[in-house]
C-alpha atoms as a PDB file:
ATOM      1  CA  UNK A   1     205.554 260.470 366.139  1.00  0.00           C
ATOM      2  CA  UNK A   2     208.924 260.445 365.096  1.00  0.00           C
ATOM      3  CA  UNK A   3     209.839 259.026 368.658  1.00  0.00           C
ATOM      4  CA  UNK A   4     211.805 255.807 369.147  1.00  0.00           C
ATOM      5  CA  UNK A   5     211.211 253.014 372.120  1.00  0.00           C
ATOM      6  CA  UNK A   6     213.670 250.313 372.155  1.00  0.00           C
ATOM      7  CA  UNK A   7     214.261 251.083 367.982  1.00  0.00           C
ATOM      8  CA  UNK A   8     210.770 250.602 367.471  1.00  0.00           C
ATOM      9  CA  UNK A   9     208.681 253.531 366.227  1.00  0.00           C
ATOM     10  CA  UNK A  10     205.902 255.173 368.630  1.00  0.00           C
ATOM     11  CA  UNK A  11     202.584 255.774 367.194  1.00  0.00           C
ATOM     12  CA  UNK A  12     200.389 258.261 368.341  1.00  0.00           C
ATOM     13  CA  UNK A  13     196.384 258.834 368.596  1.00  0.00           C
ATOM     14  CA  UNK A  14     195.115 261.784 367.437  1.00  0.00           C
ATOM     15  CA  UNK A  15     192.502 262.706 369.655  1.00  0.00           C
ATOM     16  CA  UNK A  16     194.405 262.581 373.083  1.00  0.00           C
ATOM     17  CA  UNK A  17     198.098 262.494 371.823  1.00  0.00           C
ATOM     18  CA  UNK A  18     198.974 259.182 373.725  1.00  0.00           C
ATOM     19  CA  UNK A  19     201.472 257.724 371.970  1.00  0.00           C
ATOM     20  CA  UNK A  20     201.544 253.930 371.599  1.00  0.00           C
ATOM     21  CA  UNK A  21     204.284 250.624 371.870  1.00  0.00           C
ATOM     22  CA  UNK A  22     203.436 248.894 368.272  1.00  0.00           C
ATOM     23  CA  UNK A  23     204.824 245.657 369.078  1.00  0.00           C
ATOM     24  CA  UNK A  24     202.442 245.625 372.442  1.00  0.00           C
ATOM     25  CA  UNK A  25     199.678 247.739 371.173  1.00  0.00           C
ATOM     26  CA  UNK A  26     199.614 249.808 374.718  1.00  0.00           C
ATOM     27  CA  UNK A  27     199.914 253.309 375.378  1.00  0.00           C
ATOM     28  CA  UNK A  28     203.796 254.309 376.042  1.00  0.00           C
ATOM     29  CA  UNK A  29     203.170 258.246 376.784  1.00  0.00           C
ATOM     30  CA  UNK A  30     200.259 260.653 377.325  1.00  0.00           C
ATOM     31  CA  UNK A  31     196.895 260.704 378.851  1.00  0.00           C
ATOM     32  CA  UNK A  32     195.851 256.617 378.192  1.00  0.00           C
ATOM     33  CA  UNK A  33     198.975 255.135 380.140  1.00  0.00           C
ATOM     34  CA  UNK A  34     197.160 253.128 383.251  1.00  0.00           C
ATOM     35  CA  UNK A  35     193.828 252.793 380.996  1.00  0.00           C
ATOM     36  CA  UNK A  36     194.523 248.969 380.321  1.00  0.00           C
ATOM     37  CA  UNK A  37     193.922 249.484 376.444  1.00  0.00           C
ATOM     38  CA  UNK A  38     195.360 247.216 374.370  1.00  0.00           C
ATOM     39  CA  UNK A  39     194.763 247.527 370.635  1.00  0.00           C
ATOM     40  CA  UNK A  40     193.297 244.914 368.429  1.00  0.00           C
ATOM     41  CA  UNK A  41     195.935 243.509 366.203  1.00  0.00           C
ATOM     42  CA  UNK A  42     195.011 242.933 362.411  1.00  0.00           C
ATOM     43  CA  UNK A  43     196.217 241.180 359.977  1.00  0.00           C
ATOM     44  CA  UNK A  44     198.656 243.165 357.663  1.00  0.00           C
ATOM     45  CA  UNK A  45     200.014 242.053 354.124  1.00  0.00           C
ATOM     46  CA  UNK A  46     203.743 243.145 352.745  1.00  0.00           C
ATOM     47  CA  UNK A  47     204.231 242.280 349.329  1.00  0.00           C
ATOM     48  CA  UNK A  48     205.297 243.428 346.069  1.00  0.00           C
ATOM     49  CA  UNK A  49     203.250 246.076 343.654  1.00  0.00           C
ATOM     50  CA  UNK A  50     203.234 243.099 341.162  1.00  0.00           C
ATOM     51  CA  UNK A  51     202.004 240.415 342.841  1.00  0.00           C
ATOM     52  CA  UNK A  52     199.304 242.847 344.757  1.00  0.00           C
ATOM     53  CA  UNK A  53     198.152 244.855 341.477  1.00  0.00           C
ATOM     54  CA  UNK A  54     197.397 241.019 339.705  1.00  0.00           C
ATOM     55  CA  UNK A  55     195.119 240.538 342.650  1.00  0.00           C
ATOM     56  CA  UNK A  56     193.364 243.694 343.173  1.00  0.00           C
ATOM     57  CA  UNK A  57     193.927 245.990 339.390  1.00  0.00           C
ATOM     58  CA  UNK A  58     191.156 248.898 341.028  1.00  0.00           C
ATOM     59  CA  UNK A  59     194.031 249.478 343.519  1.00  0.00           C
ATOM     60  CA  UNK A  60     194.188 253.408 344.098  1.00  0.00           C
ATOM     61  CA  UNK A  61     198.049 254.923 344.140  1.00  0.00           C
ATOM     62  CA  UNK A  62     199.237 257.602 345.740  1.00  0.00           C
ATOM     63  CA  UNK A  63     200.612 259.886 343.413  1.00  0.00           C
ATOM     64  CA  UNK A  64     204.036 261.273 344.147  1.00  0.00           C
ATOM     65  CA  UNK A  65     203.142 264.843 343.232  1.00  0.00           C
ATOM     66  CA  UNK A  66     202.259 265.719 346.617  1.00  0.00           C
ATOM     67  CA  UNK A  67     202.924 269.518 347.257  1.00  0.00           C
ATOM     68  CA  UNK A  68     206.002 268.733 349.077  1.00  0.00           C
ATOM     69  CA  UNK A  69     209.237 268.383 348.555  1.00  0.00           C
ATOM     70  CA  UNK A  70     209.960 265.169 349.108  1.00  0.00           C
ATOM     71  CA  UNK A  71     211.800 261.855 347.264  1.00  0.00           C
ATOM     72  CA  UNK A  72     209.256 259.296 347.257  1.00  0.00           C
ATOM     73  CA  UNK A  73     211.717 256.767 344.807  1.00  0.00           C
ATOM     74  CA  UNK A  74     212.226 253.567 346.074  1.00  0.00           C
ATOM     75  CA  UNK A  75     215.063 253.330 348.757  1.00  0.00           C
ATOM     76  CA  UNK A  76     215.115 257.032 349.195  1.00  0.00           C
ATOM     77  CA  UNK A  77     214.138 256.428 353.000  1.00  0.00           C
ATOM     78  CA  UNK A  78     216.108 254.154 355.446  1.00  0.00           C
ATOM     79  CA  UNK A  79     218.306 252.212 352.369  1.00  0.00           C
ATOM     80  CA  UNK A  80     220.915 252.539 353.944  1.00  0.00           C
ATOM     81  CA  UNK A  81     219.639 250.973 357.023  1.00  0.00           C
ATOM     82  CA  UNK A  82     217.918 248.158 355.400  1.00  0.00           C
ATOM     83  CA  UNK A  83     220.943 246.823 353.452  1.00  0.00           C
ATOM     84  CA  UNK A  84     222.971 247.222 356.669  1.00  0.00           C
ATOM     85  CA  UNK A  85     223.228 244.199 359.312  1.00  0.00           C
ATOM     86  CA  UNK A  86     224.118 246.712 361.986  1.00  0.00           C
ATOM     87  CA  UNK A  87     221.270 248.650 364.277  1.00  0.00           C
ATOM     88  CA  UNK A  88     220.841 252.553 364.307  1.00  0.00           C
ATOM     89  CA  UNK A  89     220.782 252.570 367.886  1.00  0.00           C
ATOM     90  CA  UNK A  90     222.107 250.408 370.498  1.00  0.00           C
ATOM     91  CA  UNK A  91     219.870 247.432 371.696  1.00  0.00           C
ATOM     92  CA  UNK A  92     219.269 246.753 375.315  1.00  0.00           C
ATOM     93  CA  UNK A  93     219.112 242.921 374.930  1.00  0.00           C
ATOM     94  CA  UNK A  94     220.203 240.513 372.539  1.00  0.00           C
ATOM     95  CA  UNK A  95     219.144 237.151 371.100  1.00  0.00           C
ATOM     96  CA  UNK A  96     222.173 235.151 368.955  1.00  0.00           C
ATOM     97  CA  UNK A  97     219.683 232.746 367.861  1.00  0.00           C
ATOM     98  CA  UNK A  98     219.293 234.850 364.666  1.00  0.00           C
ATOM     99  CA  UNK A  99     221.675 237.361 363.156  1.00  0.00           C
ATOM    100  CA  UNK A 100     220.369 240.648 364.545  1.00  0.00           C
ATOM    101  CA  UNK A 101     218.128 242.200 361.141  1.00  0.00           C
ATOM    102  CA  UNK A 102     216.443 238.893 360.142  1.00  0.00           C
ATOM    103  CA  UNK A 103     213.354 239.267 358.956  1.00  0.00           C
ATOM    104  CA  UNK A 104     210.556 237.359 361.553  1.00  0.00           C
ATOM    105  CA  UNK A 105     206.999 236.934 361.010  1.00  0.00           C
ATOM    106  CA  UNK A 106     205.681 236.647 364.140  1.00  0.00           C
ATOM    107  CA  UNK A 107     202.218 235.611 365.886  1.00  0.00           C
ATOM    108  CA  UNK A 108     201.120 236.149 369.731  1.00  0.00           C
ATOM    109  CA  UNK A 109     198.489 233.910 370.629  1.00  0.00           C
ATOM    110  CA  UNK A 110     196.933 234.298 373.951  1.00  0.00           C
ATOM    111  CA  UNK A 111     200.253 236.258 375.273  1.00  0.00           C
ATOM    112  CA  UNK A 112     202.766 233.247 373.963  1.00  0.00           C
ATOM    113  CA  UNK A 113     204.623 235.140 371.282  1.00  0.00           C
ATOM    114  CA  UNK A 114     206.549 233.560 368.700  1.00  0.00           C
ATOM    115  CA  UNK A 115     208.684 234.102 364.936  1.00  0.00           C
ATOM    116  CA  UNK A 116     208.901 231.957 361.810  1.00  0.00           C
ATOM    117  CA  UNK A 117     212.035 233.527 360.234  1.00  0.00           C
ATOM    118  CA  UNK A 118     211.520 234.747 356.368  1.00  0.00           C
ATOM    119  CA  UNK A 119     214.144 232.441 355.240  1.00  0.00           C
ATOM    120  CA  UNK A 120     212.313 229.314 356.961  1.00  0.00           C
ATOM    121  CA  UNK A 121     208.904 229.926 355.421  1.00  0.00           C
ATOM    122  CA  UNK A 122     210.548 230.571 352.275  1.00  0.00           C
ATOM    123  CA  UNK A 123     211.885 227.122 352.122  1.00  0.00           C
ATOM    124  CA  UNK A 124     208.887 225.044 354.094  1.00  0.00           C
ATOM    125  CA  UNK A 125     206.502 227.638 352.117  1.00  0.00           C
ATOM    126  CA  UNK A 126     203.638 226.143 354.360  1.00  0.00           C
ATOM    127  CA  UNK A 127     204.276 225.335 358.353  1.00  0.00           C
ATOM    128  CA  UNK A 128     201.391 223.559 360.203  1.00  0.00           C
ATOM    129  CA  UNK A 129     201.547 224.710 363.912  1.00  0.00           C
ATOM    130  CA  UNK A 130     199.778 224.715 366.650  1.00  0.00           C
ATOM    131  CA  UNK A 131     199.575 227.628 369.383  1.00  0.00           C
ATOM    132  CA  UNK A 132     197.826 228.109 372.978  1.00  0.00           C
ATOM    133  CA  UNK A 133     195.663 225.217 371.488  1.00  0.00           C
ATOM    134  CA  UNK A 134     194.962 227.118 368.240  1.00  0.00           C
ATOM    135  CA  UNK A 135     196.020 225.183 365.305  1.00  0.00           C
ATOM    136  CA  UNK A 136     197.137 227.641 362.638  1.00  0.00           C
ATOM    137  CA  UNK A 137     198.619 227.319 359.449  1.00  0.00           C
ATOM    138  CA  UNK A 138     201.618 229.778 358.808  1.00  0.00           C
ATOM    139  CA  UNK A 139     201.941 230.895 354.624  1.00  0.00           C
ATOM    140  CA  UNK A 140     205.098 232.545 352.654  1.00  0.00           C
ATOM    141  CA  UNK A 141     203.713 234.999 350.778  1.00  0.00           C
ATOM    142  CA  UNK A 142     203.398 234.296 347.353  1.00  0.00           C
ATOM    143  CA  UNK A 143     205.944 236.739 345.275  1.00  0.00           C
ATOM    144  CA  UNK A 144     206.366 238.993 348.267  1.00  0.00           C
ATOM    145  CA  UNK A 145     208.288 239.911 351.552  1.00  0.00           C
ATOM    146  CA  UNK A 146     205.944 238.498 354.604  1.00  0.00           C
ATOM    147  CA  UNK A 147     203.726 235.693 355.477  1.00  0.00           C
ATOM    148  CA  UNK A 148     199.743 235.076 356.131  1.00  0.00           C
ATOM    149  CA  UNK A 149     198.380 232.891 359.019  1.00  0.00           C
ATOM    150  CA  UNK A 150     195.505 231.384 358.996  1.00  0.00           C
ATOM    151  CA  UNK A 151     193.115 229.104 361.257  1.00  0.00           C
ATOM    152  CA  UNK A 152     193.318 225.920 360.008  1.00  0.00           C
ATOM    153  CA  UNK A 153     190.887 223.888 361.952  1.00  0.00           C
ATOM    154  CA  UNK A 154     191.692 219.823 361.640  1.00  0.00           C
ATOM    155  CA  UNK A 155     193.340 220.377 358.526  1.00  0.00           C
ATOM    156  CA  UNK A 156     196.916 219.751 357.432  1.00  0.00           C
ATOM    157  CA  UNK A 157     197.790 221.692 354.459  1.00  0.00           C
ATOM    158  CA  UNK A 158     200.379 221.534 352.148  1.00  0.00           C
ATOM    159  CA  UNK A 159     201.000 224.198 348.798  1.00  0.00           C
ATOM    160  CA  UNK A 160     199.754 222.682 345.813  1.00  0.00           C
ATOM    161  CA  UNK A 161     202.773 223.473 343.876  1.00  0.00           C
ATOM    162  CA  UNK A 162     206.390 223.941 344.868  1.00  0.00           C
ATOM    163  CA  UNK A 163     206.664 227.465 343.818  1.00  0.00           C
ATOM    164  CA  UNK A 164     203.764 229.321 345.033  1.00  0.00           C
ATOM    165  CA  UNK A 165     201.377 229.534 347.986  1.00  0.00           C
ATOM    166  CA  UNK A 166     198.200 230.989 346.359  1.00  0.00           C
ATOM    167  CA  UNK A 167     196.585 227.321 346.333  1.00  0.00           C
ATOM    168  CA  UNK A 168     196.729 224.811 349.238  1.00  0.00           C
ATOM    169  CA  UNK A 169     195.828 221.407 349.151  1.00  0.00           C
ATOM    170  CA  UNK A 170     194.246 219.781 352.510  1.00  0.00           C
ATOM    171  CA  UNK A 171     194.969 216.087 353.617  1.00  0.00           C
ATOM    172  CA  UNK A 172     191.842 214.802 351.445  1.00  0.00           C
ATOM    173  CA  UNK A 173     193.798 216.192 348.721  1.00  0.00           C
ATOM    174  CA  UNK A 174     190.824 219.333 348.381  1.00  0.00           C
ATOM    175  CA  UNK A 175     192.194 222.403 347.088  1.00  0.00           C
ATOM    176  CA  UNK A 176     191.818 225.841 349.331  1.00  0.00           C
ATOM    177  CA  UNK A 177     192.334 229.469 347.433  1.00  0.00           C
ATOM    178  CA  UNK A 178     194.363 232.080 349.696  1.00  0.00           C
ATOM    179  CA  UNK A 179     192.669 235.348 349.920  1.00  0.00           C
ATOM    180  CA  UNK A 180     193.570 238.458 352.132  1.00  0.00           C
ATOM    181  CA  UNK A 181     191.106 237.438 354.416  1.00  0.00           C
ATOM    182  CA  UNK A 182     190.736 233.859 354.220  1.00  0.00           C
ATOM    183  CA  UNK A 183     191.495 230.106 352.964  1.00  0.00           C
ATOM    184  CA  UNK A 184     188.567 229.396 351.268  1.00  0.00           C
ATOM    185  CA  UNK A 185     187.939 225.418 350.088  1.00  0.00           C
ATOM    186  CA  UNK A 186     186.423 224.643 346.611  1.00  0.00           C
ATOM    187  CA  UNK A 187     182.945 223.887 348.641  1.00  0.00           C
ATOM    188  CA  UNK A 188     182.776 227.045 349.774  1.00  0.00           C
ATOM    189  CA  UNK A 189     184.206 226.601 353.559  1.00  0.00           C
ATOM    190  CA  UNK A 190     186.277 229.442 355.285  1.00  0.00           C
ATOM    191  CA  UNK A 191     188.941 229.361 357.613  1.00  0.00           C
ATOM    192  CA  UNK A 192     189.885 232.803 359.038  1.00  0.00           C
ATOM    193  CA  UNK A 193     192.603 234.897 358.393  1.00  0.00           C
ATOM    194  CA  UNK A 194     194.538 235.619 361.894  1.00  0.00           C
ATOM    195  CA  UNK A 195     196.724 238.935 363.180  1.00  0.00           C
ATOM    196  CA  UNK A 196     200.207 238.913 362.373  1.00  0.00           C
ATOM    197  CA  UNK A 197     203.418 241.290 362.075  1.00  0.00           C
ATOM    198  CA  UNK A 198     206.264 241.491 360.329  1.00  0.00           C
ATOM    199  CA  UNK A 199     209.481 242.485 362.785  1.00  0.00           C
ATOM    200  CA  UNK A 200     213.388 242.877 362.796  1.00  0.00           C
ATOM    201  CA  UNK A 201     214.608 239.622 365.176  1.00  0.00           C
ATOM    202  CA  UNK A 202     216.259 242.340 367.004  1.00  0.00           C
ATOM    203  CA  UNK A 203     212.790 244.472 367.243  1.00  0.00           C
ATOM    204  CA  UNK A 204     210.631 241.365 368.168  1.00  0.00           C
ATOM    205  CA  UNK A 205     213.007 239.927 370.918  1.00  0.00           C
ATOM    206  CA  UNK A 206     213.587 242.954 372.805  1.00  0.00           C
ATOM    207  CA  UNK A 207     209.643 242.906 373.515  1.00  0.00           C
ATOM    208  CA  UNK A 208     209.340 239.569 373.682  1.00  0.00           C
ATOM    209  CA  UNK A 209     212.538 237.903 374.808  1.00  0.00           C
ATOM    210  CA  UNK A 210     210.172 235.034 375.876  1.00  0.00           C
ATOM    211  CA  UNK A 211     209.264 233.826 372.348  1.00  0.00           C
ATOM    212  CA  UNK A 212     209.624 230.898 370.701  1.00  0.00           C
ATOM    213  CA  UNK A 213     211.556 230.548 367.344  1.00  0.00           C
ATOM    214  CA  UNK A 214     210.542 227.943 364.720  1.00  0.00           C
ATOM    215  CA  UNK A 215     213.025 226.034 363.390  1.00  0.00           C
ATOM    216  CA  UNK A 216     215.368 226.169 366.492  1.00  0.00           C
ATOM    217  CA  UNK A 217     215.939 223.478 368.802  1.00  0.00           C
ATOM    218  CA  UNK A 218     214.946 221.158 366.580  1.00  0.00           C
ATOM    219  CA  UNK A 219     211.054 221.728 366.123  1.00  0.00           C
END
């Protein structure tokens, strides 16, 4: 919409116009405020062009000749911003638990919200958690810039190699492939992908200044 709430973009629908919080997945503006909609959250990946084009070569691009004049380059939107640790806009609440920009995936489980920072996953690779008495399993995306979670039943996994995620290994020491959609176990078992979202720190707390970090407080 080109509308900002709390630094975080507002979507709109376009049959009634509403726009919409992402982070809560509610109607901010417009005819659907007071409707108690709440969107269903879905998983979404962030990763490289490499690492996504190896997994999925029929892949259709966008081409840049559009009919507009536009730079579609890398970096040619927001680079600035990005590379800076400093906010566009003031922010109405703070948490110093993290430097303001780091990068958080986050889940929200029965309305208890909570963020694995980037840097975290990237050195654990695989956390085993546990959440409203769901028992996930929490992945760094292999070669990318996010995470996956996952259900993970009674299992306890652990990454089969110390340098990528894209095969897990369970506590029986059977080996589970990670697909966009789910961990699937060499006899043919399937654990569900679950929603999750990739935020600022900044962005996540000051919707849910009630969450949880991993990796603080010594969890």
């Amino acid at each position: 919409s080109g509308f900002l709430y709390r630094s975080n973009k507002l979507m709109y629908d376009r049959q009634t116009d509403t726009l919409w919080h992402q982070l809560w997945g509610t109607p901010a503006f417009g005819p659907l405020v007071g409707s108690g909609i709440t969107l269903e959250r879905l998983p979404v990946t962030l990763t490289i062009w490499d690492t996504w084009y190896a997994e999925h070569p029929d892949t259709k691009v966008m081409a840049f000749d559009t009919g507009f004049t536009r730079n579609y380059g890398v970096g040619a939107a927001y680079a600035e911003y990005f590379a800076s640790p400093d906010t566009m806009f003031p922010v109405w609440q703070r948490s110093q638990l993290l430097p303001t920009k780091t990068w958080v995936f986050t889940q929200l489980i029965d309305n208890q919200p909570k963020a694995y920072p980037l840097s975290v996953l990237k050195d654990e690779l695989v956390i085993n958690d546990t959440r409203a008495g769901q028992n996930l399993v929490v992945i760094h995306e292999d070669g990318g810039h996010g995470a996956k979670a996952f259900e993970r039943g009674d299992h306890t996994f652990t990454p089969a190699d110390d340098y990528s995620t894209t095969i897990l290994v369970d506590e029986d020491g059977n080996e589970w492939q990670v697909t966009d959609t789910a961990l699937i176990s060499q006899s043919g078992e399937e654990l569900s992908r679950m929603p999750g979202h990739m935020a600022y720190w900044f962005g996540w707390f000051s919707f849910y200044p009630q969450t949880e970090l991993y990796g603080v407080g010594g969890e």
